[in-house]
N, C-alpha and C. Protein backbone atom coordinates (compact mmCIF):
# COMPACT_ATOMS: atom_id res chain seq x y z
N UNK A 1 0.85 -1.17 0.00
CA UNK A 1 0.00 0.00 0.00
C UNK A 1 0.89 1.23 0.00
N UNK A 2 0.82 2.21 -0.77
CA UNK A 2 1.63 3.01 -1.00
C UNK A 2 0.20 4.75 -0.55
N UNK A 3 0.82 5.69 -0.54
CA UNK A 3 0.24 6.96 -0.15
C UNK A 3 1.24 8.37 -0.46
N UNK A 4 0.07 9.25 -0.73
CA UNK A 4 0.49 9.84 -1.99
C UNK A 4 -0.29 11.46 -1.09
N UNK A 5 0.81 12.26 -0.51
CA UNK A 5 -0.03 13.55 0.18
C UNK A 5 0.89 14.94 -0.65
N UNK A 6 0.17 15.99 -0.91
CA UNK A 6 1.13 17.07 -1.20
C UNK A 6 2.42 17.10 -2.16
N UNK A 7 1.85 16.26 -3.42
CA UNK A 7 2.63 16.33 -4.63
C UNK A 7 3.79 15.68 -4.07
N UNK A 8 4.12 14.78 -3.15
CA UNK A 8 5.04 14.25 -3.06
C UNK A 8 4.84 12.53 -3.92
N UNK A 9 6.24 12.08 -4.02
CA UNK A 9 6.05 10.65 -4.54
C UNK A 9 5.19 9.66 -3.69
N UNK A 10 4.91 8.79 -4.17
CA UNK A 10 4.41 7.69 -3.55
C UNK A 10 4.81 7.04 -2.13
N UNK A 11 4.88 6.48 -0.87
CA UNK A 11 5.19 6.57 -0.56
C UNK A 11 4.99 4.88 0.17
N UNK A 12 5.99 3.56 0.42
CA UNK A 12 4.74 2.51 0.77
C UNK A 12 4.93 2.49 2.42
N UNK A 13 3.94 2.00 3.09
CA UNK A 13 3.75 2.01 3.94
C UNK A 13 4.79 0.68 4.72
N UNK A 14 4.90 1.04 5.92
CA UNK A 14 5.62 0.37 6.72
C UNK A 14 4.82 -1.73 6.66
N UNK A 15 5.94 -2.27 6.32
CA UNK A 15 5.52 -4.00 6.54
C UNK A 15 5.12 -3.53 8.03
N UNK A 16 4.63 -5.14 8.75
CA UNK A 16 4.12 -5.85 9.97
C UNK A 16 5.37 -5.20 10.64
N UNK A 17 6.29 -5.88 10.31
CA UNK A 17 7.42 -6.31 11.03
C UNK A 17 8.59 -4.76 10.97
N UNK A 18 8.47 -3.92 10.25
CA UNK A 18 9.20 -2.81 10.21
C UNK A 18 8.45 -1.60 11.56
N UNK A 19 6.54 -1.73 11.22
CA UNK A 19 5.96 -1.03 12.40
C UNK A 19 6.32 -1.89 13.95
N UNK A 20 6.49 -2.53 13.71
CA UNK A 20 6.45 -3.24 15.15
C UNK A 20 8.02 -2.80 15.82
N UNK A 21 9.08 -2.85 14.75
CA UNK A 21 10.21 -2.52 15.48
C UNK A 21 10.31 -1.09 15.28
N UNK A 22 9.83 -0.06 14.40
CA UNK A 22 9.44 1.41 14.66
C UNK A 22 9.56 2.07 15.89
N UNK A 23 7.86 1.02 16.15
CA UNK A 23 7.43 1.57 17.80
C UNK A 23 7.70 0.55 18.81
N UNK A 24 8.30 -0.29 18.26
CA UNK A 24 9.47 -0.49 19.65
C UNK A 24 10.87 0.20 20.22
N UNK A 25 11.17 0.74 19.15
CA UNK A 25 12.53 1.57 19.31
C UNK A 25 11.77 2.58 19.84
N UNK A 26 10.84 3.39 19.54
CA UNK A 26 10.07 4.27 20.00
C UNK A 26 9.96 4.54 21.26
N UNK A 27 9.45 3.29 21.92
CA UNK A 27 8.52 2.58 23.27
C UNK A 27 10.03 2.75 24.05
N UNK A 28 10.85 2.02 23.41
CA UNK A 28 12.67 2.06 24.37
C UNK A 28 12.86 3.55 24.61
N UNK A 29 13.38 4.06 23.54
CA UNK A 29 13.89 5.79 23.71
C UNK A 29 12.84 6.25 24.83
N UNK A 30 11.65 6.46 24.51
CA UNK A 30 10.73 7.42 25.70
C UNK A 30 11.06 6.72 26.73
N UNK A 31 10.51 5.38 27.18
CA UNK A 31 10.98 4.91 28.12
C UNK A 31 12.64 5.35 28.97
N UNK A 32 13.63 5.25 28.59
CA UNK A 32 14.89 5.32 29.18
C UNK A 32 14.57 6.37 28.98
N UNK A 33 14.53 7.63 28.04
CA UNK A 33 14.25 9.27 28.14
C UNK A 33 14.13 9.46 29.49
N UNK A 34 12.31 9.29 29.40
CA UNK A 34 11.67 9.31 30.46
C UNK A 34 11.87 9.16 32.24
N UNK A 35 13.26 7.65 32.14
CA UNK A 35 13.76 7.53 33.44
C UNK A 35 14.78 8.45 33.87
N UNK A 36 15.32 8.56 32.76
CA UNK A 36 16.60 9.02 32.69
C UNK A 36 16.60 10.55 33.01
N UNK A 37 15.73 11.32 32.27
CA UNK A 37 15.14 12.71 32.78
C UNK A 37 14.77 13.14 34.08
N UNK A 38 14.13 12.05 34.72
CA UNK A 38 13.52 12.29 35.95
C UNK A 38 14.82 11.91 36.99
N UNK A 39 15.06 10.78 36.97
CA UNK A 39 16.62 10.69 37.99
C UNK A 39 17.40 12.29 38.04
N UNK A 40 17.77 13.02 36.57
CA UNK A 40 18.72 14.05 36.36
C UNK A 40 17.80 14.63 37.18
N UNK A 41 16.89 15.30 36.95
CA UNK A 41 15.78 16.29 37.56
C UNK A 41 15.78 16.40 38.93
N UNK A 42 15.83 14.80 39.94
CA UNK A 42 16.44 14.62 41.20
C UNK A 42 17.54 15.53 41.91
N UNK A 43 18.55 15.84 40.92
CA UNK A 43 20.03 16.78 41.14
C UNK A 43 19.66 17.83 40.90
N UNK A 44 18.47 18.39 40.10
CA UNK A 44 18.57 20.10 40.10
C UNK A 44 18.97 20.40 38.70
N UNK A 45 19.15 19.02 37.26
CA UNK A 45 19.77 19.23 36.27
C UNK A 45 18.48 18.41 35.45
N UNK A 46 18.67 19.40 34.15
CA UNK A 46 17.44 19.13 33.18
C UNK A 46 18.78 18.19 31.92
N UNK A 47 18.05 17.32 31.55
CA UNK A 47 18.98 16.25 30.41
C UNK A 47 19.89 16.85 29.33
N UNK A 48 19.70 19.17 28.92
CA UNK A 48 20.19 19.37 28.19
C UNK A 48 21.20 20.09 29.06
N UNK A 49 21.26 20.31 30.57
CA UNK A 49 22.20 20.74 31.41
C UNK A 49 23.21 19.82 31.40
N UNK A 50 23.05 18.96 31.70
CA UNK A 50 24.29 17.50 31.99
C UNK A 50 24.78 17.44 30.57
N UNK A 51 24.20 17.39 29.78
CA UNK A 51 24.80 17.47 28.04
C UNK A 51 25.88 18.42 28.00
N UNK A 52 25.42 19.98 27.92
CA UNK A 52 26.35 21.14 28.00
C UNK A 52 27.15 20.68 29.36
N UNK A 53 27.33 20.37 30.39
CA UNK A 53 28.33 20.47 30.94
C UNK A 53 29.16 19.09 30.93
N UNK A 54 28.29 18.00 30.47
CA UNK A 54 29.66 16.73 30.65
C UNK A 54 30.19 16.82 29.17
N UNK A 55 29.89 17.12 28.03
CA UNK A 55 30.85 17.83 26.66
C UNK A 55 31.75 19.03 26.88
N UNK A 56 31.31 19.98 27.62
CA UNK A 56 32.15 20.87 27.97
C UNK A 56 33.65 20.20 28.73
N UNK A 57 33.30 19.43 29.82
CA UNK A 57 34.51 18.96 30.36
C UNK A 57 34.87 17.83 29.64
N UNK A 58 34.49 17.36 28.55
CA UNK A 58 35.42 16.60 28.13
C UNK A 58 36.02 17.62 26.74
N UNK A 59 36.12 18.75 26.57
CA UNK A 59 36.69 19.24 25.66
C UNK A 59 38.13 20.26 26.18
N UNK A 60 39.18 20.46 25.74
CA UNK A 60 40.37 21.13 25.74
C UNK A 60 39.89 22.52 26.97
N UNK A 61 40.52 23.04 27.72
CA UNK A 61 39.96 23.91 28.49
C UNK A 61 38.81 24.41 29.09
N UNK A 62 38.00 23.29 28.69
CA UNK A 62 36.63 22.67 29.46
C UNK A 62 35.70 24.13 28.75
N UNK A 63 36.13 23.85 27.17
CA UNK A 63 35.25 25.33 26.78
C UNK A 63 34.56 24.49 25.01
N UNK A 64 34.10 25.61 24.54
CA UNK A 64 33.37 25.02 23.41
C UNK A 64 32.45 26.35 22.50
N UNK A 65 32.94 26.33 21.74
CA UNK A 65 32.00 27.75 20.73
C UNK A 65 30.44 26.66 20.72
N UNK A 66 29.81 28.03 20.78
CA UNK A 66 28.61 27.97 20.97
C UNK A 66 27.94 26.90 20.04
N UNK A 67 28.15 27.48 18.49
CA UNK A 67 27.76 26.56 17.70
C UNK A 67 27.75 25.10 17.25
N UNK A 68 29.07 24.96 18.24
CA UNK A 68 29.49 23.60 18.05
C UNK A 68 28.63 22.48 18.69
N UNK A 69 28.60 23.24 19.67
CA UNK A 69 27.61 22.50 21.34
C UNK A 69 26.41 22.39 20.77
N UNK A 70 25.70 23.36 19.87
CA UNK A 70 24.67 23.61 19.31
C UNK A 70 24.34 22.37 18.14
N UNK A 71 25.12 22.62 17.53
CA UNK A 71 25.16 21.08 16.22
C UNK A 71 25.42 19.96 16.48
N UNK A 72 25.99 19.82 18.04
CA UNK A 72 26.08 18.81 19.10
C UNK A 72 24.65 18.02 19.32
N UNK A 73 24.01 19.09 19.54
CA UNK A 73 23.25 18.28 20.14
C UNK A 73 21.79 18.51 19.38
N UNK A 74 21.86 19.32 18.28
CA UNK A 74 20.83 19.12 17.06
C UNK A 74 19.65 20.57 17.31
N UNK A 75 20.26 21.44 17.72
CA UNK A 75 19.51 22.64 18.52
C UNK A 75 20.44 23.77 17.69
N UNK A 76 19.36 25.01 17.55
CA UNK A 76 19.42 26.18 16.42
C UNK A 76 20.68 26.70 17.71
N UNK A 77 21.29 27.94 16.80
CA UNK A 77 22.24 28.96 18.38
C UNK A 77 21.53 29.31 18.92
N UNK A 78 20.70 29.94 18.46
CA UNK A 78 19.22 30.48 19.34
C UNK A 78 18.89 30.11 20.79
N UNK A 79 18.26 28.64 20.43
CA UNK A 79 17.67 27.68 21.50
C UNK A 79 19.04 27.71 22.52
N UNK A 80 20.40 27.35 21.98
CA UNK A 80 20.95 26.85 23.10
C UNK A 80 21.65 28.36 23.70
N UNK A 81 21.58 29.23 22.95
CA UNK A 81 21.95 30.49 23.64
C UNK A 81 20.78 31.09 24.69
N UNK A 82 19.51 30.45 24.34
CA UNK A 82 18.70 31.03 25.56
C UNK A 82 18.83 30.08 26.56
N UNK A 83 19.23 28.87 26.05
CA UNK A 83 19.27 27.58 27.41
C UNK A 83 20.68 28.12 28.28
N UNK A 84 21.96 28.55 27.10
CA UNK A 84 23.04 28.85 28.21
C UNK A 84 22.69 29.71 29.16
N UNK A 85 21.70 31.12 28.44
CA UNK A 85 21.83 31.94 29.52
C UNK A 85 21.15 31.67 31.35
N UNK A 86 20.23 30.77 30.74
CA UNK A 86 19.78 29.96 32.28
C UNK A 86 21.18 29.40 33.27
N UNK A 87 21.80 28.72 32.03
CA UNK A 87 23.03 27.75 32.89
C UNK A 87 23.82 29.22 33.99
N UNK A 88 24.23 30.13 33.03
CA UNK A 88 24.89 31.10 33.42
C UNK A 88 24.35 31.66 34.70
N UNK A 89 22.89 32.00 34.63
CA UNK A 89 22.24 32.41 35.52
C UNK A 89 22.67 31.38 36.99
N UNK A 90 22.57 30.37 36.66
CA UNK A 90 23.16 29.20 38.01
C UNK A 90 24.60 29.54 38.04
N UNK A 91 25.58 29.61 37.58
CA UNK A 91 26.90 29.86 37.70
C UNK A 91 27.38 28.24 37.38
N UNK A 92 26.96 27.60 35.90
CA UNK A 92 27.17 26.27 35.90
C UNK A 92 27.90 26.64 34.17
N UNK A 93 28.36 27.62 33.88
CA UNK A 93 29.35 28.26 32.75
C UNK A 93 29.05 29.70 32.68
N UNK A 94 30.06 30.19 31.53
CA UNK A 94 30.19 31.27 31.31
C UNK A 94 30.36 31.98 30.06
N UNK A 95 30.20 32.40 29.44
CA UNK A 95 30.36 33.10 28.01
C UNK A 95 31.22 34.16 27.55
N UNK A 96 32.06 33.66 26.67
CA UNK A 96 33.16 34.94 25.74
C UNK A 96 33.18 35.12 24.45
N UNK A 97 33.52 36.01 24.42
CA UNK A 97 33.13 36.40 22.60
C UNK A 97 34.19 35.13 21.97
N UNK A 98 33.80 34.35 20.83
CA UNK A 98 34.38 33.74 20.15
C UNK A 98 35.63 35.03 18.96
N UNK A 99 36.78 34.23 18.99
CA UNK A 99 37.68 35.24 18.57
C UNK A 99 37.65 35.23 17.12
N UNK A 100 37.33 33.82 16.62
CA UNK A 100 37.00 32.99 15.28
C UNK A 100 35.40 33.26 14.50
N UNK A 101 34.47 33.45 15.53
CA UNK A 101 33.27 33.81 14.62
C UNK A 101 32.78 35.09 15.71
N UNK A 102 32.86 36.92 15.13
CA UNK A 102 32.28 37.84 15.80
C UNK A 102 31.14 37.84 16.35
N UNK A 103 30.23 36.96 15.45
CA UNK A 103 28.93 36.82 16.35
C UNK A 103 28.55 35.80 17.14
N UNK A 104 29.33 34.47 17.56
CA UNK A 104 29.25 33.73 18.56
C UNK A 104 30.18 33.85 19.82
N UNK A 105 30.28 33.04 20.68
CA UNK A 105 30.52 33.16 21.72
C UNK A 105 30.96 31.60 22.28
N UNK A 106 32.30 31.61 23.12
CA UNK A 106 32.46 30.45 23.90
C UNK A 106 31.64 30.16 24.73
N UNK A 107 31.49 28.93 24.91
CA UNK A 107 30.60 28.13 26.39
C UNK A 107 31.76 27.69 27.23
N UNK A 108 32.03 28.44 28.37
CA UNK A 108 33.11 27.68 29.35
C UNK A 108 32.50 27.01 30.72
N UNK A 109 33.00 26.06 31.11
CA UNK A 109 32.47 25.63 32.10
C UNK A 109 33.29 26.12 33.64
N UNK A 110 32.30 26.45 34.34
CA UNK A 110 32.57 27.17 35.32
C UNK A 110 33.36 26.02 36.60
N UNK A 111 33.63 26.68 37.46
CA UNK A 111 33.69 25.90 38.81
C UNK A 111 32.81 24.98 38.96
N UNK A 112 32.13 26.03 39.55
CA UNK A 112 30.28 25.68 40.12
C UNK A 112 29.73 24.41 38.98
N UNK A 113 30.13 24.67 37.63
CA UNK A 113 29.70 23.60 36.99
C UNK A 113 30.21 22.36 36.97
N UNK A 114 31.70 22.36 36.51
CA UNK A 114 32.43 21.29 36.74
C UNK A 114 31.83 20.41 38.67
N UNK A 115 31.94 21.48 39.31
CA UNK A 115 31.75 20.75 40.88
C UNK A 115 30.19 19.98 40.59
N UNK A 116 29.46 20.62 40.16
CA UNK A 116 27.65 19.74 39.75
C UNK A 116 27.93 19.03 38.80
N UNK A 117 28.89 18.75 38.11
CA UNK A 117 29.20 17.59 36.89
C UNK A 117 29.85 16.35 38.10
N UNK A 118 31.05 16.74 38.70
CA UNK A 118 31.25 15.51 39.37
C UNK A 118 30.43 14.94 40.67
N UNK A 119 29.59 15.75 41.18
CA UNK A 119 27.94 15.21 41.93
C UNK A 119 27.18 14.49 41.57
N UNK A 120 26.90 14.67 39.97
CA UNK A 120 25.65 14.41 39.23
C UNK A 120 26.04 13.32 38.69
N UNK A 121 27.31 13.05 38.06
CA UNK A 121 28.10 12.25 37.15
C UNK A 121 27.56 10.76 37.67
N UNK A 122 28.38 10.50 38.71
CA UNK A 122 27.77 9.01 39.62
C UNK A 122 26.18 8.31 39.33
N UNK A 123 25.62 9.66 39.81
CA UNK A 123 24.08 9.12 39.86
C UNK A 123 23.18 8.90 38.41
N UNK A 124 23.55 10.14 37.26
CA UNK A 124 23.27 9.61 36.23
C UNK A 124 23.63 8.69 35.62
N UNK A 125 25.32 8.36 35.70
CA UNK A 125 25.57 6.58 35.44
C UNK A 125 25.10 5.92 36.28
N UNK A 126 24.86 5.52 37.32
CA UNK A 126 23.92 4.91 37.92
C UNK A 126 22.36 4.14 37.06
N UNK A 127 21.97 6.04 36.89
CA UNK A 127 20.58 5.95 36.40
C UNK A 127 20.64 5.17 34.73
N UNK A 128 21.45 5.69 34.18
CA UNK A 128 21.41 5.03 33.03
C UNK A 128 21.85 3.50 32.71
N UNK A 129 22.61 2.72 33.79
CA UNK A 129 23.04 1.30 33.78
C UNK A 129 21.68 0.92 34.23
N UNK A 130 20.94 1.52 35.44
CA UNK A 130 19.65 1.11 35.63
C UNK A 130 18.57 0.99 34.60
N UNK A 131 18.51 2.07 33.91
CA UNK A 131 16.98 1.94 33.07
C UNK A 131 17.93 1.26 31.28
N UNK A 132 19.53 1.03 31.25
CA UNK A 132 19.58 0.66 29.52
C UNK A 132 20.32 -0.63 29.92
N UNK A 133 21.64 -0.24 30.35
CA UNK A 133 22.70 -1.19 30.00
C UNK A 133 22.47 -2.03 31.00
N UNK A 134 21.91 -2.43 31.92
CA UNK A 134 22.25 -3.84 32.86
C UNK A 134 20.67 -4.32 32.55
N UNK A 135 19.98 -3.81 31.26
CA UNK A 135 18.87 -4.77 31.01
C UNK A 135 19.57 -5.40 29.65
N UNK A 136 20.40 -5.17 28.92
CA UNK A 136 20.28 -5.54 27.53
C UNK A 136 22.19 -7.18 28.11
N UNK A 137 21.62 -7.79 26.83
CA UNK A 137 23.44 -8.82 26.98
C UNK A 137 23.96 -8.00 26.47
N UNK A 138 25.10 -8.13 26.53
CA UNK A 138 26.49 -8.03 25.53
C UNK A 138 26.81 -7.87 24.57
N UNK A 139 25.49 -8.94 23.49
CA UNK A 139 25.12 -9.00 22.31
C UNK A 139 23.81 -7.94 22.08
N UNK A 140 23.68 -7.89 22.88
CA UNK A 140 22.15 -6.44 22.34
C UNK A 140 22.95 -4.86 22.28
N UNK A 141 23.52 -5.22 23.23
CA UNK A 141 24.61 -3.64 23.22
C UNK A 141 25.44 -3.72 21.69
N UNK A 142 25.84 -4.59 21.69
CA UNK A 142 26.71 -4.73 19.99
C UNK A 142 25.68 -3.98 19.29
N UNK A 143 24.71 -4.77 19.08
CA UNK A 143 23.67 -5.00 18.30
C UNK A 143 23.36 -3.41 17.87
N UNK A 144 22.91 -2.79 18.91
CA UNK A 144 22.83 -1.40 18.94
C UNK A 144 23.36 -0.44 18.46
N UNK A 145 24.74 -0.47 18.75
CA UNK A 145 25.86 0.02 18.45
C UNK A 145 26.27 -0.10 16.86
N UNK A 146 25.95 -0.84 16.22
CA UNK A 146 25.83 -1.07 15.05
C UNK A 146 24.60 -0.48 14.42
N UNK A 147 23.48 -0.87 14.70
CA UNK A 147 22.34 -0.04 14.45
C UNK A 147 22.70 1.20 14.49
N UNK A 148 22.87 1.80 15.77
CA UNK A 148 23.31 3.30 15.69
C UNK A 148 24.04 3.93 14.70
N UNK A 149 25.50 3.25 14.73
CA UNK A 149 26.32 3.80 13.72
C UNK A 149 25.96 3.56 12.53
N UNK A 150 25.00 2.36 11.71
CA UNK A 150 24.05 2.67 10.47
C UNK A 150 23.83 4.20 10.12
N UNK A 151 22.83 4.07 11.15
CA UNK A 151 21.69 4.87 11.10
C UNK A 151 22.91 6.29 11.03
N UNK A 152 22.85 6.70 12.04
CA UNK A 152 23.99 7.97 11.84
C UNK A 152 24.74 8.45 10.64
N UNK A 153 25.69 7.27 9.87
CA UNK A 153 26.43 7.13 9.31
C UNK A 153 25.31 8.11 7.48
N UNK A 154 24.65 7.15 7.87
CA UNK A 154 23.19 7.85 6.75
C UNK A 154 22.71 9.25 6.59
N UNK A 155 22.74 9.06 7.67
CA UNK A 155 22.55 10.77 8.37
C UNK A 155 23.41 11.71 7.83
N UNK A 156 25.10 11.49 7.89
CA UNK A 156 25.57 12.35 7.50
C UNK A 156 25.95 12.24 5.79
């Protein structure tokens, strides 16, 4: 069965077996999202806080142009320049004019941040061996990991 909206081509619809693993990958992501969000939320940190600050410290002077962090994690400068200025507002980084692009700006990670990265760090690995990796074998983690890098690989 194929479907046909807004002058686009044809289009066929998903087999049995393609919907079923769709919205099972689906059903997984929200699920672990879902746990995984709420554990962070426990610490005082929203899932795109722990992002900006555990990339920040794993980068060269625990800093990062804006845009980069931004294409990081699939978010306009916009969005993550209004999300930094929250972080900032906590004292969990800080912002400098980028010397390389006049109209962006570094993301540095502060004290205060780095110190709530190694607090938080524990418990979100924790949280995440809890709700992904100590449910799947050895062979499902492969499994994944391959899937992933497919899929990605397509992407770019």
């Amino acid at each position: 069965m194929s479907t046909r909206s807004s002058g686009h081509p044809a289009t066929p619809w998903l087999n049995a077996e393609e919907e079923r693993a769709w919205r099972a990958y689906r059903r997984m992501v929200i699920v672990v999202h879902v746990r995984t969000t709420r554990d962070l939320a426990e610490h005082g940190l929203s899932e795109p806080d722990y992002e900006v600050l555990s990339t920040l410290s794993e980068r060269p002077g625990n800093a990062s142009p804006l845009h980069e962090q931004a294409a990081k994690m699939g978010w306009s400068r916009s969005r993550l320049s209004r999300h930094a200025t929250r972080m900032e507002a906590r004292d969990l980084l800080r912002r400098e004019p980028d010397p390389a692009d006049g109209r962006g700006c570094i993301l540095i990670l502060t004290e205060q941040g780095l110190e709530t990265l190694r607090n938080v760090a524990p418990a979100h690995l924790a949280s995440v061996r809890r709700h992904f990796a100590d449910r799947l074998a050895p062979e499902d983690l492969a499994a994944l990991e391959r899937i992933a890098a497919r899929i990605e690989a397509a992407a770019d």
